[in-house]
PDB file of N, CA and C in Angstrom:
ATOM      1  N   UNK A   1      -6.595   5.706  -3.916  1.00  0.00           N
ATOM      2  CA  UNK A   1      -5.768   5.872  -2.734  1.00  0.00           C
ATOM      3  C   UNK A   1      -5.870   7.315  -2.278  1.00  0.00           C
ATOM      4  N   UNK A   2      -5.839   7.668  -0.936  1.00  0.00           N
ATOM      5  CA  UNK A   2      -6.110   8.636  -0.450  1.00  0.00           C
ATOM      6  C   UNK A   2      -4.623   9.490  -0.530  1.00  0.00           C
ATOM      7  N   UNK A   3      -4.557  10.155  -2.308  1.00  0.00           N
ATOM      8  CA  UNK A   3      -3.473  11.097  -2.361  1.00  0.00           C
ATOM      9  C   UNK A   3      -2.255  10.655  -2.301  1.00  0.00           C
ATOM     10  N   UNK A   4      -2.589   9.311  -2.626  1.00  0.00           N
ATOM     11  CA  UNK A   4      -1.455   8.521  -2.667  1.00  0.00           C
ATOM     12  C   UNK A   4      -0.732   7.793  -4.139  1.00  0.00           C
ATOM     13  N   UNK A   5       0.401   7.723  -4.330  1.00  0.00           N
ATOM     14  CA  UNK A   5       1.045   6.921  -5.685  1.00  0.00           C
ATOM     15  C   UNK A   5       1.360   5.442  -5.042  1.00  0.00           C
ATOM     16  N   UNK A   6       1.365   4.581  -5.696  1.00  0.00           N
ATOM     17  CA  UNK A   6       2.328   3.269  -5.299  1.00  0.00           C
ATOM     18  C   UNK A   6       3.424   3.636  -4.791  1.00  0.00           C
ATOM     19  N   UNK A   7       4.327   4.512  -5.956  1.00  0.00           N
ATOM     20  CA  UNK A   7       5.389   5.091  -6.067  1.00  0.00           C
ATOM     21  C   UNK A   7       6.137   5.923  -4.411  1.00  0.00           C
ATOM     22  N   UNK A   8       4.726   6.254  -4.407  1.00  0.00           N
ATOM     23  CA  UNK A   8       5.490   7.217  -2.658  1.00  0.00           C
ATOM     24  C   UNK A   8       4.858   6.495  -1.337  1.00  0.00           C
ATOM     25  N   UNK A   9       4.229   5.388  -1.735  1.00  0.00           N
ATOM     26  CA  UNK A   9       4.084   4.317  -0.380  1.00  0.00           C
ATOM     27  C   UNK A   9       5.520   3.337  -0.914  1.00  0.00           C
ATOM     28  N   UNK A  10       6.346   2.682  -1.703  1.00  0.00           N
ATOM     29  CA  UNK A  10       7.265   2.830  -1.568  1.00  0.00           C
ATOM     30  C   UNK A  10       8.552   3.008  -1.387  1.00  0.00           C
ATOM     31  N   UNK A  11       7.905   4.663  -1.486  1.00  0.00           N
ATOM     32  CA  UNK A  11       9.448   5.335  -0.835  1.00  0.00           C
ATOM     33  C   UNK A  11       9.230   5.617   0.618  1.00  0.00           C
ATOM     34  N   UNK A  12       8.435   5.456   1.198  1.00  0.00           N
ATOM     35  CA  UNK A  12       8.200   5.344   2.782  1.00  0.00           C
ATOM     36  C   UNK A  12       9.596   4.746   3.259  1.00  0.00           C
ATOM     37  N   UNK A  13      10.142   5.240   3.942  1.00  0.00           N
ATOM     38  CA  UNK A  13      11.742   4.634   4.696  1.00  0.00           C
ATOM     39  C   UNK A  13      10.650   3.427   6.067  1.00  0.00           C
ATOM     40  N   UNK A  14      12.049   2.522   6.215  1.00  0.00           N
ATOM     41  CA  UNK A  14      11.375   1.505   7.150  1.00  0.00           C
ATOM     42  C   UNK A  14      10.879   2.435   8.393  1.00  0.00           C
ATOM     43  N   UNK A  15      11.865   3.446   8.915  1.00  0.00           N
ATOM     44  CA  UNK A  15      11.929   4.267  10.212  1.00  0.00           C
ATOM     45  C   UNK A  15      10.479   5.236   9.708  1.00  0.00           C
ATOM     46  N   UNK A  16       9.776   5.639   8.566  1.00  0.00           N
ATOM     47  CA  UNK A  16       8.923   6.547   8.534  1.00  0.00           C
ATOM     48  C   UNK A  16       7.526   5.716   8.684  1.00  0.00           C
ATOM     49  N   UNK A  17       7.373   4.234   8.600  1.00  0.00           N
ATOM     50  CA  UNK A  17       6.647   3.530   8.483  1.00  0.00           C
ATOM     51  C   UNK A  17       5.464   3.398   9.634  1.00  0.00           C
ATOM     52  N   UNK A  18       5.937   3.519  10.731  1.00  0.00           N
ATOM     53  CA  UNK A  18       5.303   3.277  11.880  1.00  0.00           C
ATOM     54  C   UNK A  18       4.502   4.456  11.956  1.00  0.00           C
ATOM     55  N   UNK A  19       5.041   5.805  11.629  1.00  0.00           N
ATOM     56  CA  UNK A  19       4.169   6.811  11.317  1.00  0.00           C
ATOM     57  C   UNK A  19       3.206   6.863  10.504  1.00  0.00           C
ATOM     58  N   UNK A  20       3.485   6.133   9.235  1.00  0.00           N
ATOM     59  CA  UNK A  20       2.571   6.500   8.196  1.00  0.00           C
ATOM     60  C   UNK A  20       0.980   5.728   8.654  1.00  0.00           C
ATOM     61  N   UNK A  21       1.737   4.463   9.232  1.00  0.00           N
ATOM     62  CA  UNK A  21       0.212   3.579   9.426  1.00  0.00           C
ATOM     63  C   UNK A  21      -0.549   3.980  10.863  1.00  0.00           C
ATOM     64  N   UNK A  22       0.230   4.564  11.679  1.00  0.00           N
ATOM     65  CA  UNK A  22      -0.284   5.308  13.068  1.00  0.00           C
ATOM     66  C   UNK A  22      -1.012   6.232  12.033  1.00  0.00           C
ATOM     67  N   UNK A  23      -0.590   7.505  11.731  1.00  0.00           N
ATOM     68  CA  UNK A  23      -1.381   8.954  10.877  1.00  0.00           C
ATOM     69  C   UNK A  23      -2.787   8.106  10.251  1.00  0.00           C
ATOM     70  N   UNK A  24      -2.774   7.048   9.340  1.00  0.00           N
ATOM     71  CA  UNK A  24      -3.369   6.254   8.307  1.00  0.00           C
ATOM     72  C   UNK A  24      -4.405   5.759   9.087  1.00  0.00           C
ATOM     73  N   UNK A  25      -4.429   4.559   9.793  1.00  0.00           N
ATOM     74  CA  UNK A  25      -4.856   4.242  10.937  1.00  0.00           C
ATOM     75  C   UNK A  25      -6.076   5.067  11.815  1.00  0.00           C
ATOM     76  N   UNK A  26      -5.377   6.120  12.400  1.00  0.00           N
ATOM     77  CA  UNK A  26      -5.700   7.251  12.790  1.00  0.00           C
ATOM     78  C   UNK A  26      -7.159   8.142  12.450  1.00  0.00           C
ATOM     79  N   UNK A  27      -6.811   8.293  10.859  1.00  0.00           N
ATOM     80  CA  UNK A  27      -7.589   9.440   9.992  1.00  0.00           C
ATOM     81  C   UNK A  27      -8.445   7.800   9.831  1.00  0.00           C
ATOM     82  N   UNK A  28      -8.536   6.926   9.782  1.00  0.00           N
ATOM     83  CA  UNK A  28      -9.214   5.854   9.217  1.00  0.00           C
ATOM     84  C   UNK A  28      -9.276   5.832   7.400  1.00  0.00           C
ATOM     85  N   UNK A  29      -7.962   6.200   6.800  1.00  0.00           N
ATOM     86  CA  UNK A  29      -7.605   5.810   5.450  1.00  0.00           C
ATOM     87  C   UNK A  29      -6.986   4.415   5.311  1.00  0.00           C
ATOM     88  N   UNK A  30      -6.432   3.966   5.913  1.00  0.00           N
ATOM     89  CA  UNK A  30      -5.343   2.641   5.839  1.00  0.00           C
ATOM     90  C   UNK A  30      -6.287   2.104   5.077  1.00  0.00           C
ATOM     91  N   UNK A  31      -7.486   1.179   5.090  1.00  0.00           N
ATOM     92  CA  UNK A  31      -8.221   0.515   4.339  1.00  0.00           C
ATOM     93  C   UNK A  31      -8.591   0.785   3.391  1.00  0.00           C
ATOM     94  N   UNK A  32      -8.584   2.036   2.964  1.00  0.00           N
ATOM     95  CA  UNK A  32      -8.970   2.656   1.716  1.00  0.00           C
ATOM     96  C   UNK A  32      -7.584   2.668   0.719  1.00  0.00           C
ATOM     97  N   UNK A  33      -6.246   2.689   1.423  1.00  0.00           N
ATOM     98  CA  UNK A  33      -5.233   2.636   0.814  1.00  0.00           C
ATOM     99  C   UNK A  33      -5.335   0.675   0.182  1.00  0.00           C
ATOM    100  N   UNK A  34      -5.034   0.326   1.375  1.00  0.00           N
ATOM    101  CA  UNK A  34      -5.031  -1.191   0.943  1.00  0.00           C
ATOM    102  C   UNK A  34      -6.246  -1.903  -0.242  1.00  0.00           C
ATOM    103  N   UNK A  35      -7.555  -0.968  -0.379  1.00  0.00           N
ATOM    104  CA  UNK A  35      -8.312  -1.608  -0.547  1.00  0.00           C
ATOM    105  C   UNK A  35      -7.902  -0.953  -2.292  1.00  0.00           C
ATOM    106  N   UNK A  36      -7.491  -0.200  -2.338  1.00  0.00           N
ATOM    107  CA  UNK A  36      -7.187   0.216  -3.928  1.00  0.00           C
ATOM    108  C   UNK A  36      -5.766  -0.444  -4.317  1.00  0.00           C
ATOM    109  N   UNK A  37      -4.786  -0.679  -3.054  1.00  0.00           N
ATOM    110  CA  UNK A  37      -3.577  -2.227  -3.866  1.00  0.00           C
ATOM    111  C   UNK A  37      -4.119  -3.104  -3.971  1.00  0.00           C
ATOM    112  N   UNK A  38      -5.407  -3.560  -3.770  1.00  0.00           N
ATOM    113  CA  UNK A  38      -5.940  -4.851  -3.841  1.00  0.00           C
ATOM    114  C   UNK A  38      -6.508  -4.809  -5.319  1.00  0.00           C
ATOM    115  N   UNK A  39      -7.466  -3.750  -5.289  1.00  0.00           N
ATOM    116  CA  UNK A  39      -8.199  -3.574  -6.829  1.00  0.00           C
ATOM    117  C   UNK A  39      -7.382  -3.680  -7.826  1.00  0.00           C
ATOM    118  N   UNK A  40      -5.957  -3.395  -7.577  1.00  0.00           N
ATOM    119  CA  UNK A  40      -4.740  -2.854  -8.575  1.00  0.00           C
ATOM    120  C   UNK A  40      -4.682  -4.551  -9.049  1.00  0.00           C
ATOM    121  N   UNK A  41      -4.325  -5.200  -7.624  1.00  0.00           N
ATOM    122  CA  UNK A  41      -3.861  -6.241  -7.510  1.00  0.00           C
ATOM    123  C   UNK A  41      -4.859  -7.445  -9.358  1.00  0.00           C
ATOM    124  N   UNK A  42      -6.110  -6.789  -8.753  1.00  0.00           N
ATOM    125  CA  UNK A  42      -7.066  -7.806  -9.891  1.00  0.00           C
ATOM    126  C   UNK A  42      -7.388  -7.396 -10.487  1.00  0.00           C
ATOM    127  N   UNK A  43      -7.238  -5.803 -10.938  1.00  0.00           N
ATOM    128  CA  UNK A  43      -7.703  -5.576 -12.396  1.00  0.00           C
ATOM    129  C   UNK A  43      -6.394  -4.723 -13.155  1.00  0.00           C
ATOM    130  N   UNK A  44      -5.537  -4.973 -12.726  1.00  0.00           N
ATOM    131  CA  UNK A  44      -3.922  -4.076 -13.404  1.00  0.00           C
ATOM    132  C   UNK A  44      -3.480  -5.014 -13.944  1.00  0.00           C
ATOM    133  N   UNK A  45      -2.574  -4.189 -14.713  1.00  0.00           N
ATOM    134  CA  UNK A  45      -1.919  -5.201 -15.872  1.00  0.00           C
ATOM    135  C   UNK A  45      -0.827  -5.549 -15.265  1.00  0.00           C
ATOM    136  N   UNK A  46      -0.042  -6.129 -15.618  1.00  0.00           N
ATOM    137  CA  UNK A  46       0.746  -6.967 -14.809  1.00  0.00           C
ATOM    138  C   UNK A  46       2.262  -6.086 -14.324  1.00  0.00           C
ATOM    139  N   UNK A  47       2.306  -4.769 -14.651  1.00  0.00           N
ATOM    140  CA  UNK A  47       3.703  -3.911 -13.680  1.00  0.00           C
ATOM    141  C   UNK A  47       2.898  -3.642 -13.027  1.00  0.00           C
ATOM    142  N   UNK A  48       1.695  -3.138 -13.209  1.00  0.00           N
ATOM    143  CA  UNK A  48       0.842  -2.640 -11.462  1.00  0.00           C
ATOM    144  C   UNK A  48       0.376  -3.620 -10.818  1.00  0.00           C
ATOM    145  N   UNK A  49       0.527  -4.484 -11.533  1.00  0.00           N
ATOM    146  CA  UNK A  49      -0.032  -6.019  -9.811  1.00  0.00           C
ATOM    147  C   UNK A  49       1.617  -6.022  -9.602  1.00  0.00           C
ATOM    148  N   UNK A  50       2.470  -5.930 -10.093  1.00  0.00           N
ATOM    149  CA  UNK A  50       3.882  -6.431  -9.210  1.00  0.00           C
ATOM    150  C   UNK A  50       4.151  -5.386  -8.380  1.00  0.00           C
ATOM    151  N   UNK A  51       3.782  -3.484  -8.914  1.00  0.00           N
ATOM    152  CA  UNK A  51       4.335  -2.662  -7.996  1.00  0.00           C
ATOM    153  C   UNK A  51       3.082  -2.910  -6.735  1.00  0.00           C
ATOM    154  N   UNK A  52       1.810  -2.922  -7.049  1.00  0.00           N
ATOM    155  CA  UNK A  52       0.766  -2.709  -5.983  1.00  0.00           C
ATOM    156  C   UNK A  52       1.217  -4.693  -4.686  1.00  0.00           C
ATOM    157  N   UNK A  53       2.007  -5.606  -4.861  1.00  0.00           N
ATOM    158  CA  UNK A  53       2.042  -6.873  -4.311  1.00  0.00           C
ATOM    159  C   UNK A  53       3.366  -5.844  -3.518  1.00  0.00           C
ATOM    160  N   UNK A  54       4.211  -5.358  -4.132  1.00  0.00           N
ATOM    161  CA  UNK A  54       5.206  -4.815  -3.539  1.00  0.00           C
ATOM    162  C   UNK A  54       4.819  -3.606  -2.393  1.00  0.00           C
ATOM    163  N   UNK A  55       4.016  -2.816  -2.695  1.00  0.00           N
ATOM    164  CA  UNK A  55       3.618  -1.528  -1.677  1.00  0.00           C
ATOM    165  C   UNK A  55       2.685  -2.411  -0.581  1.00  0.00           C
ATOM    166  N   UNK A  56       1.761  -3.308  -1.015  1.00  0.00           N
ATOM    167  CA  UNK A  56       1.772  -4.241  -0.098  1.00  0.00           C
ATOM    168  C   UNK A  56       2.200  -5.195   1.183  1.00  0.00           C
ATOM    169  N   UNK A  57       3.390  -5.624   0.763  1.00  0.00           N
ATOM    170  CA  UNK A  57       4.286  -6.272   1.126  1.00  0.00           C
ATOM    171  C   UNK A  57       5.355  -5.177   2.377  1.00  0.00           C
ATOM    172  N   UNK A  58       5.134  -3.851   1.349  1.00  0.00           N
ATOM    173  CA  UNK A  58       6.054  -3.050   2.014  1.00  0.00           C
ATOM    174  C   UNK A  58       5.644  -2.280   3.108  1.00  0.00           C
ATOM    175  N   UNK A  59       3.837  -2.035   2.931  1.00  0.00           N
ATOM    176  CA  UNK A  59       3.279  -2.061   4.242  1.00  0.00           C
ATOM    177  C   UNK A  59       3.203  -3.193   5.577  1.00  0.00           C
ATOM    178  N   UNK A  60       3.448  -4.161   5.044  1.00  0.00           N
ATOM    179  CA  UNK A  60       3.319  -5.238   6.242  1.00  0.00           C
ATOM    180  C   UNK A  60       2.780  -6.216   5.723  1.00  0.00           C
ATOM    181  N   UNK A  61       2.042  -6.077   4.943  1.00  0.00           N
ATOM    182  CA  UNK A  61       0.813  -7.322   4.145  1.00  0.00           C
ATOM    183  C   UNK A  61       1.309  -8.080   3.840  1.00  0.00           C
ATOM    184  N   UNK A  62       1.737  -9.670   4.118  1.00  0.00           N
ATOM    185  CA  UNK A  62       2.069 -10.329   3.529  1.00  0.00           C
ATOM    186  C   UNK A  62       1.204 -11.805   2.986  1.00  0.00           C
ATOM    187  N   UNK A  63       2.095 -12.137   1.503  1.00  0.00           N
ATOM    188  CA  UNK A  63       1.102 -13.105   0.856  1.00  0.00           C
ATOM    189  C   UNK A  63       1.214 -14.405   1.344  1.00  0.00           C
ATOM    190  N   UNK A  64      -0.112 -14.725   1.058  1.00  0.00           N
ATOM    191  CA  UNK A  64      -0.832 -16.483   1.611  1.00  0.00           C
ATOM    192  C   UNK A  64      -1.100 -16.571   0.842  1.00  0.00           C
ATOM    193  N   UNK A  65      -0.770 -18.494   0.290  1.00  0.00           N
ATOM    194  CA  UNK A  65      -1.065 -19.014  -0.788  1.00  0.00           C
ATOM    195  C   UNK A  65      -1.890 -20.196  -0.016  1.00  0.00           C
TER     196      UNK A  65
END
């Protein structure tokens, strides 16, 4: 993740959100963020697939079954 923790994507407030993925977006990191909760997602042990489904989720991503 580009300098990023699970931990402080988050603590992103709902109101700081629209910023983070505009800035993210922007610099063209967003995919590079998502693409390392994903990796988390299939090769972490199972508190980092629940925090990385959650920073997920908390970006906007939501799951399809």
């Amino acid at each position: 993740m580009p300098n990023l923790t699970i931990q402080e994507i988050l603590s992103i407030t709902p109101e700081e959100m629209p910023d983070f993925i505009r800035r993210h977006t922007s610099t063209r990191t967003l995919s590079r963020v998502v693409k390392s909760l994903n990796r988390t997602l299939i090769e972490g042990d199972e508190a980092a697939r629940d925090m990385a489904a959650s920073a997920l989720r908390h970006l906007g991503f939501h799951e399809t079954n």
